[in-house]
Structures are given as structure tokens and as C-alpha cells.
C-alpha atoms as a PDB file:
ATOM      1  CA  UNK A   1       1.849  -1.437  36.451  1.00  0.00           C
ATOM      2  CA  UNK A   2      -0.675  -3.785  35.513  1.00  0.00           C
ATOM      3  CA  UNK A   3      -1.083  -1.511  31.884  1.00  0.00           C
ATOM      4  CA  UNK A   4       2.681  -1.665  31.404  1.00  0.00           C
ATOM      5  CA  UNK A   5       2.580  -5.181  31.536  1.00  0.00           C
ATOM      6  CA  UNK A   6      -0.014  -5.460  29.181  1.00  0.00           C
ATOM      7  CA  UNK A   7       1.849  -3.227  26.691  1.00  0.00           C
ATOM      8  CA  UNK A   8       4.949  -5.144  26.863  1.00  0.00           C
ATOM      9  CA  UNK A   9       2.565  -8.461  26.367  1.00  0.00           C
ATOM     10  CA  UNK A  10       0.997  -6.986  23.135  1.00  0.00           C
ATOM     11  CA  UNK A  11       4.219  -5.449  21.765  1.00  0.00           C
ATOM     12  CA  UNK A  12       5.905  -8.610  22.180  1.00  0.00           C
ATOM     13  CA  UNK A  13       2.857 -10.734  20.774  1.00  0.00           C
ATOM     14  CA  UNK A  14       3.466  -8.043  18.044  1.00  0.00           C
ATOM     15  CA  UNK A  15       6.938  -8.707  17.325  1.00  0.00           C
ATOM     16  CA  UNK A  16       6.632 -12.397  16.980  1.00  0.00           C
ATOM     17  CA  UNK A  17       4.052 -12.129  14.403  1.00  0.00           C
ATOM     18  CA  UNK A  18       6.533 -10.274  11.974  1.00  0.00           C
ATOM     19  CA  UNK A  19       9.028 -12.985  12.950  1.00  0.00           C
ATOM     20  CA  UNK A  20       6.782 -15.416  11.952  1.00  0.00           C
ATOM     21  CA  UNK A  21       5.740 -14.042   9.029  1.00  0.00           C
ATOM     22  CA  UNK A  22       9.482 -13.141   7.774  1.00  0.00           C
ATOM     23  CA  UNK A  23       9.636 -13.803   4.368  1.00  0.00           C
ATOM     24  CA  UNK A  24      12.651 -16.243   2.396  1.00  0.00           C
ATOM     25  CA  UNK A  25      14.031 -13.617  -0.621  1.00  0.00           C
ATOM     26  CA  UNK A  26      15.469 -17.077  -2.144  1.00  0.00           C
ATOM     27  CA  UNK A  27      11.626 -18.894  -1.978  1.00  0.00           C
ATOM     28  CA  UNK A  28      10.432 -15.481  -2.976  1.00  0.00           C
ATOM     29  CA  UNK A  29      12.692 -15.742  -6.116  1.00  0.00           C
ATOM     30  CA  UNK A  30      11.321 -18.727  -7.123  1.00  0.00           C
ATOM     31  CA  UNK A  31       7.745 -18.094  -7.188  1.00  0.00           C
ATOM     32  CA  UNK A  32       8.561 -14.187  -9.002  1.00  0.00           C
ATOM     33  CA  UNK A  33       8.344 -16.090 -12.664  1.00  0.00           C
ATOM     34  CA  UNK A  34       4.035 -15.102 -12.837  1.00  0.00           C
ATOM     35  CA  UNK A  35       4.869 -11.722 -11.199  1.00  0.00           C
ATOM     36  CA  UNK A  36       7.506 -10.875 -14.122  1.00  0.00           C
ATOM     37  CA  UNK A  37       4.838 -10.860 -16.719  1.00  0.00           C
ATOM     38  CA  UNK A  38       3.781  -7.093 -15.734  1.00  0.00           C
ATOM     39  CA  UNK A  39       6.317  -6.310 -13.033  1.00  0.00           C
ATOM     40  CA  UNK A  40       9.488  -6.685 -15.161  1.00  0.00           C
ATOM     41  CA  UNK A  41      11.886  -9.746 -14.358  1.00  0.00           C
ATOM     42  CA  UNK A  42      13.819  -7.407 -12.565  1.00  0.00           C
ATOM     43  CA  UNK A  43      10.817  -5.843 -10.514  1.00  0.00           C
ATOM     44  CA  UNK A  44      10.700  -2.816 -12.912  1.00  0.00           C
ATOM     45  CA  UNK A  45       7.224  -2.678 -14.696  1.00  0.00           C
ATOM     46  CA  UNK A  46       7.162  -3.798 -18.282  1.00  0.00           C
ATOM     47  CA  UNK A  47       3.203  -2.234 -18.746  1.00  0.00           C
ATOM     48  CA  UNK A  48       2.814   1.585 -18.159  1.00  0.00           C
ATOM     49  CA  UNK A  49       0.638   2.318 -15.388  1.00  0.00           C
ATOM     50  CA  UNK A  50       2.218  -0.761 -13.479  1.00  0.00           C
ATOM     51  CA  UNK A  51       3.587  -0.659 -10.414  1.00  0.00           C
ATOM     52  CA  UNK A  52       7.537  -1.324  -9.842  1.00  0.00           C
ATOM     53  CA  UNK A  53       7.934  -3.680  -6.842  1.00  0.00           C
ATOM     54  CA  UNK A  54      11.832  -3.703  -6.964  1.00  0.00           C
ATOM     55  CA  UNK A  55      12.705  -1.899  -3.617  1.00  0.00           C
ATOM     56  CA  UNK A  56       9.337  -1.885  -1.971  1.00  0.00           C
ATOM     57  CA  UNK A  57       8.940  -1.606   1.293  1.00  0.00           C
ATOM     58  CA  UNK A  58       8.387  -5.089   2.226  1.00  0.00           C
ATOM     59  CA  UNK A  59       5.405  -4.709   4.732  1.00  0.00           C
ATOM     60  CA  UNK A  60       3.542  -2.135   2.223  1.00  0.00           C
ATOM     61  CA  UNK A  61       3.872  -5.340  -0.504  1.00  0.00           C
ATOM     62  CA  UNK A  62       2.408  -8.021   1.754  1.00  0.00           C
ATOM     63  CA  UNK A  63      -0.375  -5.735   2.992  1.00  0.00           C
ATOM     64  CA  UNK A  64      -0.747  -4.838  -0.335  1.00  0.00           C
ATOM     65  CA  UNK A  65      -1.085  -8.234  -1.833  1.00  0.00           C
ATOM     66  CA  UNK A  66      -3.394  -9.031   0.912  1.00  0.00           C
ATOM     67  CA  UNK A  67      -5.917  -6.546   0.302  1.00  0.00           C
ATOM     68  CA  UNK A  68      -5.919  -8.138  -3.379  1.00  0.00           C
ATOM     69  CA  UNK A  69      -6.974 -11.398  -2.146  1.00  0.00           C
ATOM     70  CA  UNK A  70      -9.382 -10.547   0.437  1.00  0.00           C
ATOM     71  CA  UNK A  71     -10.618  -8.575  -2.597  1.00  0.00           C
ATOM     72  CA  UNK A  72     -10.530  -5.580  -0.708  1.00  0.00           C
ATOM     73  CA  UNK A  73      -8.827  -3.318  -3.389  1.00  0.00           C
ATOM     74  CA  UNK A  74     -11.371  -2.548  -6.477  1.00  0.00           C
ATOM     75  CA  UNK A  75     -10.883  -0.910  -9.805  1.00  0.00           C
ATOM     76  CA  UNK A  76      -8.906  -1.180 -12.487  1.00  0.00           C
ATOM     77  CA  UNK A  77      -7.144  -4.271 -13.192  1.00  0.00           C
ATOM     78  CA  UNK A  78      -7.360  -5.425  -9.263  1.00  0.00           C
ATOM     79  CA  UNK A  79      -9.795  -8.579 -11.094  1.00  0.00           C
ATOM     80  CA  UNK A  80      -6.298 -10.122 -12.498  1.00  0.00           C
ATOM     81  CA  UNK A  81      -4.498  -9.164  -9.066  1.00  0.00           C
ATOM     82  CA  UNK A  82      -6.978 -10.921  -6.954  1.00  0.00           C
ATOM     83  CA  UNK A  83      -6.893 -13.740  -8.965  1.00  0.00           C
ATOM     84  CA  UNK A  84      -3.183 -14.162  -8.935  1.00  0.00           C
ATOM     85  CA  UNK A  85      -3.219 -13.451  -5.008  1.00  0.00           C
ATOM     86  CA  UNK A  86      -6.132 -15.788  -4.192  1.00  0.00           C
ATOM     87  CA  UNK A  87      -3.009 -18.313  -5.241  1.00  0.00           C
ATOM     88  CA  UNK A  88      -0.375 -17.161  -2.852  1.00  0.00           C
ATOM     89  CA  UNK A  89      -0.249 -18.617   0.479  1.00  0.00           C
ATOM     90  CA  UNK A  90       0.628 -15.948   3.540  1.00  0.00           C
ATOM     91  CA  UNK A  91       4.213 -17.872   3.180  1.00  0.00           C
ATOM     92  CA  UNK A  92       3.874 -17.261  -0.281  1.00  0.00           C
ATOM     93  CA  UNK A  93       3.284 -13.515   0.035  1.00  0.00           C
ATOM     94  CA  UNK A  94       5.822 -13.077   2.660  1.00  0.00           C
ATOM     95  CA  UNK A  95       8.580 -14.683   0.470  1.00  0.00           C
ATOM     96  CA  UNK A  96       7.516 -12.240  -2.586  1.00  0.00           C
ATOM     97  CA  UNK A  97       7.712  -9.528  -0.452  1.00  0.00           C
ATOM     98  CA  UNK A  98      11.077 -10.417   1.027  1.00  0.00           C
ATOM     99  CA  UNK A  99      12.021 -11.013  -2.801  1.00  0.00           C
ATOM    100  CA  UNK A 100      11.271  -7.473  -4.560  1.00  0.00           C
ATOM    101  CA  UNK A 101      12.087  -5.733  -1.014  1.00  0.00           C
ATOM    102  CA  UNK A 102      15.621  -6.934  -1.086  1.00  0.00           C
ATOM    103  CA  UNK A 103      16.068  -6.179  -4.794  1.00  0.00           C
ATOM    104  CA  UNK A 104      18.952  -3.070  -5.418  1.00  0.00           C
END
């Protein structure tokens, strides 16, 4: 019983986090104007070799974006992405990631 209850803790604990963290597609909007300059105004890549972010899955993009600022993804061009991400607040991400995630 007592391991039940400590599931139910953590999953709960678990589910307020991504509560918390829920991103505002509208704020999200806003901020997109730096993004568009390689990911297309409309989230479609204007640079080949780009990634499209119209449609991603929204928890992919934040974790994602993350790894870019705790410069934990190397090569490439990830210099310019960690630079842009080292910008972005966690708010900031979430509401870029609600953004291109709710784009059609």
C-alpha cells in the first residue's frame, strides 16, 4: 500500500509540472518573429537542412530547446541555437512550443 501511495504521489507531482509548464500559443506567437528567420513564418523551414517546427510535438520542442541552452546538443549550427535559447525563459519555451505545436 505504502508503494501505491507513493506512485500516485509522484504521478500526481508529475502531472502538475506539465500544468505548470503549459505553454500560451498566443504569447508563443508573439515571441515566433526571431524563430521565423530559419523556421519559416509559418513554421516551415526557409534554409534546407532546417528543421520544420509547425506541428511538432510540443514536449519534443521544449525538451528540444532545452538541451540547446543547457548546451547539451553539439554540432552543426547548435552555436546559433544555444545562443538564441540561452534568451528564452522556461515560460518562454513553453509558449513557443505551444505556438508551432498548435500550428495546422
Amino acid at each position: 500500500m505504502k508503494k501505491v501511495m507513493v506512485g500516485v504521489v509522484a504521478g500526481l507531482a508529475m502531472m502538475s509540472m506539465n500544468v505548470m509548464a503549459a505553454g500560451d500559443a498566443e504569447a508563443g506567437k508573439a515571441k515566433a518573429a526571431i524563430c521565423a528567420a530559419c523556421h519559416g513564418a509559418d513554421g516551415i523551414a526557409t534554409i534546407p537542412g532546417y528543421p520544420n517546427l509547425k506541428g511538432q510535438n510540443e514536449q519534443y520542442l521544449i525538451s528540444s530547446v532545452k538541451a540547446y541552452k543547457n548546451k547539451e546538443r553539439q554540432g552543426g549550427l547548435a552555436a546559433v541555437m544555444q545562443a538564441q535559447a540561452a534568451m528564452l525563459s522556461d515560460q518562454d519555451i513553453a509558449n513557443l512550443a505551444a505556438y508551432y505545436a498548435n500550428l495546422k
